[in-house]
C-alpha atoms as a PDB file:
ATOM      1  CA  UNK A   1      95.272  84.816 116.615  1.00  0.00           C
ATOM      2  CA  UNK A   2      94.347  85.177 120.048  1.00  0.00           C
ATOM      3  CA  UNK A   3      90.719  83.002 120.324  1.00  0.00           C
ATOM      4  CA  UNK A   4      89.272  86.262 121.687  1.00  0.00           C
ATOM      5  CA  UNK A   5      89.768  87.993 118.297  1.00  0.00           C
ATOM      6  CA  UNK A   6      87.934  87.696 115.161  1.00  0.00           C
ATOM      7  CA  UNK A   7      88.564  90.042 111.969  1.00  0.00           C
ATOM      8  CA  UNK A   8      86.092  89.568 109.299  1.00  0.00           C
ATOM      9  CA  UNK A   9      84.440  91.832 106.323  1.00  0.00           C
ATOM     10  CA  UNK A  10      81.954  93.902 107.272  1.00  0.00           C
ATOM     11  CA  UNK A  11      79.610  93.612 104.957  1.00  0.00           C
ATOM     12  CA  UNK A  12      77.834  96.167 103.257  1.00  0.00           C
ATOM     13  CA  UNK A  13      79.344  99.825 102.694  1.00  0.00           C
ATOM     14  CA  UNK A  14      80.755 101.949 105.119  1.00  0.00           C
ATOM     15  CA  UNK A  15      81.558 105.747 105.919  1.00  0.00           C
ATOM     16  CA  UNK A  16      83.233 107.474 108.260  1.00  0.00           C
ATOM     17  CA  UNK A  17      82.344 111.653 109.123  1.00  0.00           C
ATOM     18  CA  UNK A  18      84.013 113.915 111.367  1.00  0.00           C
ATOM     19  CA  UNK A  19      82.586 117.494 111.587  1.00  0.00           C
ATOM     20  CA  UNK A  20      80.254 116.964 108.985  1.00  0.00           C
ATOM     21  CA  UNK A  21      82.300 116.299 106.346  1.00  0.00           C
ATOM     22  CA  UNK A  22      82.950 112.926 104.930  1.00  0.00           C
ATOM     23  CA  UNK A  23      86.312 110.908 105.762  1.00  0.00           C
ATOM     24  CA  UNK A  24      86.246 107.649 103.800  1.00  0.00           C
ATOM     25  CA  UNK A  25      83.469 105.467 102.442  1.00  0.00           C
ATOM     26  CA  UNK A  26      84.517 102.174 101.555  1.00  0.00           C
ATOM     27  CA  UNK A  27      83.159  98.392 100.659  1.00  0.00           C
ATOM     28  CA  UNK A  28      86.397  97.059 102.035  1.00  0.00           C
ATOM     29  CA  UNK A  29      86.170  97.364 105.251  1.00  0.00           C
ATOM     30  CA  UNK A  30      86.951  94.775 108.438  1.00  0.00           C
ATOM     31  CA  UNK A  31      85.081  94.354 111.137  1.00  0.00           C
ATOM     32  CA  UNK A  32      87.146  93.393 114.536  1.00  0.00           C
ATOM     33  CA  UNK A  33      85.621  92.035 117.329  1.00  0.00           C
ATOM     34  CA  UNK A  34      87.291  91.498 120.478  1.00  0.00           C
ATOM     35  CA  UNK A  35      86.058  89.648 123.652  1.00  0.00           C
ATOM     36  CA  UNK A  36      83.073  91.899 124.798  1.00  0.00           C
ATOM     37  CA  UNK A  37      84.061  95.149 122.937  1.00  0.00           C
ATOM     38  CA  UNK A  38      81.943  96.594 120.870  1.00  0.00           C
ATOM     39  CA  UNK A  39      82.451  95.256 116.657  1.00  0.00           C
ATOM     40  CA  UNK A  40      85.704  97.943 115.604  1.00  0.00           C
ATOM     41  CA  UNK A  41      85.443  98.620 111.687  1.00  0.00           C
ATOM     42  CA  UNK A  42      88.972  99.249 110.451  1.00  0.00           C
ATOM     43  CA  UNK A  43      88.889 101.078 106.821  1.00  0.00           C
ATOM     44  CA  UNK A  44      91.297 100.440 104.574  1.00  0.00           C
ATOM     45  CA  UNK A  45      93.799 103.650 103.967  1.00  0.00           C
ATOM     46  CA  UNK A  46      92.908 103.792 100.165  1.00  0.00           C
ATOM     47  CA  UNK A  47      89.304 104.508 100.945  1.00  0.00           C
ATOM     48  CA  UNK A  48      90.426 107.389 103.252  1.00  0.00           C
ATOM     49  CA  UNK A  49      90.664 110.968 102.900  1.00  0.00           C
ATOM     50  CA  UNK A  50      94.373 110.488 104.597  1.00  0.00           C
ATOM     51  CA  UNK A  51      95.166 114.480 103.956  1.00  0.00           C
ATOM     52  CA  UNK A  52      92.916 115.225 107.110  1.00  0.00           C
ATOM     53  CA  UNK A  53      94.495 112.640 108.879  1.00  0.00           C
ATOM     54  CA  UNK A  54      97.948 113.988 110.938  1.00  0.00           C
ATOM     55  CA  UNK A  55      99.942 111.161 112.548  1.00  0.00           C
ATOM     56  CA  UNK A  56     100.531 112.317 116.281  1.00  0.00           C
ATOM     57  CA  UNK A  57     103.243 111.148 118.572  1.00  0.00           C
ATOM     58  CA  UNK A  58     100.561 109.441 121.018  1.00  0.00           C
ATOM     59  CA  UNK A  59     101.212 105.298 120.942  1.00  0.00           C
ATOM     60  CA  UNK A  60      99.531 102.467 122.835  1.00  0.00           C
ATOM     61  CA  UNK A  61     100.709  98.068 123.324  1.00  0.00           C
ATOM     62  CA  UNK A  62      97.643  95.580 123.042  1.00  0.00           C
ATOM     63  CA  UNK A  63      99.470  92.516 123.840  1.00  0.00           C
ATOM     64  CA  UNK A  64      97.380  90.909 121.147  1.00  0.00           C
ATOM     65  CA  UNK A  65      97.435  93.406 118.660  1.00  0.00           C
ATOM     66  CA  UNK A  66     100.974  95.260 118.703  1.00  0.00           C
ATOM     67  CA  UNK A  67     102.065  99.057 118.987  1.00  0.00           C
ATOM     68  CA  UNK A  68      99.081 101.267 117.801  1.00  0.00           C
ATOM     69  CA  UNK A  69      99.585 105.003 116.293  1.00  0.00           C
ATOM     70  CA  UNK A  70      97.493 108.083 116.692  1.00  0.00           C
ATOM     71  CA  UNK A  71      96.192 110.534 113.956  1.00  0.00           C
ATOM     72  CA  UNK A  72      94.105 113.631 114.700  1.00  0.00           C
ATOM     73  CA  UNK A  73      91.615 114.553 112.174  1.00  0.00           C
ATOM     74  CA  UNK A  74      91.887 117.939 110.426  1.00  0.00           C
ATOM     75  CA  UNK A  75      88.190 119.485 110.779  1.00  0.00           C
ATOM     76  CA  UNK A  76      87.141 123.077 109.709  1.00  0.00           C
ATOM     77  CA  UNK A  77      85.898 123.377 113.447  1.00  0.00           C
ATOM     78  CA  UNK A  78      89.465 122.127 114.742  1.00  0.00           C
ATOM     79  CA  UNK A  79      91.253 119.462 115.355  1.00  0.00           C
ATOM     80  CA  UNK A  80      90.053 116.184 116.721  1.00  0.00           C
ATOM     81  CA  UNK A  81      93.031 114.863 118.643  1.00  0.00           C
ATOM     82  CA  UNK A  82      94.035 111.178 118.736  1.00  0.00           C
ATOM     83  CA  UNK A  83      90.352 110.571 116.990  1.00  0.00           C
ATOM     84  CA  UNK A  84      91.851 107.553 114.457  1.00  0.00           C
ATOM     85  CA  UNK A  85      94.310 105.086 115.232  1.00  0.00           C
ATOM     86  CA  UNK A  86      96.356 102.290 113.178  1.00  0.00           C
ATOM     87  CA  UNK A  87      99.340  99.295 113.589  1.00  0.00           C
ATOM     88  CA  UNK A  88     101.678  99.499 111.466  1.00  0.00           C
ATOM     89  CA  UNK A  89     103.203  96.780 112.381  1.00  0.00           C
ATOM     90  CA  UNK A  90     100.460  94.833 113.970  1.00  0.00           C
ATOM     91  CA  UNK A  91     101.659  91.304 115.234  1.00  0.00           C
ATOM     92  CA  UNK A  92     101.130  88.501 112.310  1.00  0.00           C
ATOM     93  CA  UNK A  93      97.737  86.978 114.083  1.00  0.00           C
ATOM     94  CA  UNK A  94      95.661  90.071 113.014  1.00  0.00           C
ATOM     95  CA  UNK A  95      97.879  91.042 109.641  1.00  0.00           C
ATOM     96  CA  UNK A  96      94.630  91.829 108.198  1.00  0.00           C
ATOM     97  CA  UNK A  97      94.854  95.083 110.027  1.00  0.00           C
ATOM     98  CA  UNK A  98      97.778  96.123 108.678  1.00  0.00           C
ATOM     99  CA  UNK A  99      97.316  99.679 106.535  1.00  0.00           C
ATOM    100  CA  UNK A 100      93.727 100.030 107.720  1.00  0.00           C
ATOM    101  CA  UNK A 101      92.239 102.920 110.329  1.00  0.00           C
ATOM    102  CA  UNK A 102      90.004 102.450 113.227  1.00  0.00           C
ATOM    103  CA  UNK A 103      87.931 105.546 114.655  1.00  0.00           C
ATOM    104  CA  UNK A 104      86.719 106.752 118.126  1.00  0.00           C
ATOM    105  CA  UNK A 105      83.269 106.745 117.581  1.00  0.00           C
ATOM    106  CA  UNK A 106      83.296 109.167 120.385  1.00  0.00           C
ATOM    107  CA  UNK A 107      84.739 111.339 118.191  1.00  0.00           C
ATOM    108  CA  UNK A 108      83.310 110.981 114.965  1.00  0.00           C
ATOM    109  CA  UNK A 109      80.300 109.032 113.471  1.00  0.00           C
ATOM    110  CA  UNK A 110      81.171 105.548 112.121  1.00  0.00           C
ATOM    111  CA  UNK A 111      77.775 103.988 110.050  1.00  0.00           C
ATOM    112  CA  UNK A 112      76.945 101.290 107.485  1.00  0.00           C
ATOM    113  CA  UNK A 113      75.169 102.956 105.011  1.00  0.00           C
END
């Protein structure tokens, strides 16, 4: 892994809420911090409300982390483009990531509860 990475549990439990309405809510979640970024917390798909989630066509490269997809959440007050993203196929040094979300927290609220 790339020495600027580090993937770990976050500890506690976690939800995520767009629009109001409650996402996921999970006790498996990873935290990933990278260089000076703000802590990520990636949820793991099976503690996700993945029907409000649309895959999109929008794609990004991290060198470090591999080709990332794009959802847009499903609210009652419309869509929230490109609000959740994922690697699919994320390069072996963060595997951990693999079939977990991360959120915009721009976009929606991401707490520990």
């Amino acid at each position: 892994m790339a020495d600027h990475i580090k993937i770990r549990p976050a500890s506690g439990t976690w939800v995520v809420r767009a629009a109001g309405a409650v996402l996921g809510e999970s006790t498996k979640a990873l935290e990933l911090t990278e260089g000076d970024y703000p802590p990520v917390i990636y949820f793991p798909r099976s503690d996700l409300a993945m029907a409000f989630l649309d895959p999109t066509d929008k794609t990004s490269h991290c060198p470090y982390k591999g080709d990332a997809s794009y959802f847009t959440i499903v609210a009652k007050s419309g869509p929230l483009q490109n609000a959740a993203w994922s690697y699919e196929t994320p390069k072996p040094a963060v595997a951990e990531i693999k079939d977990h979300i991360a959120f915009y927290t721009t976009k929606v609220a991401v707490e520990q509860v």
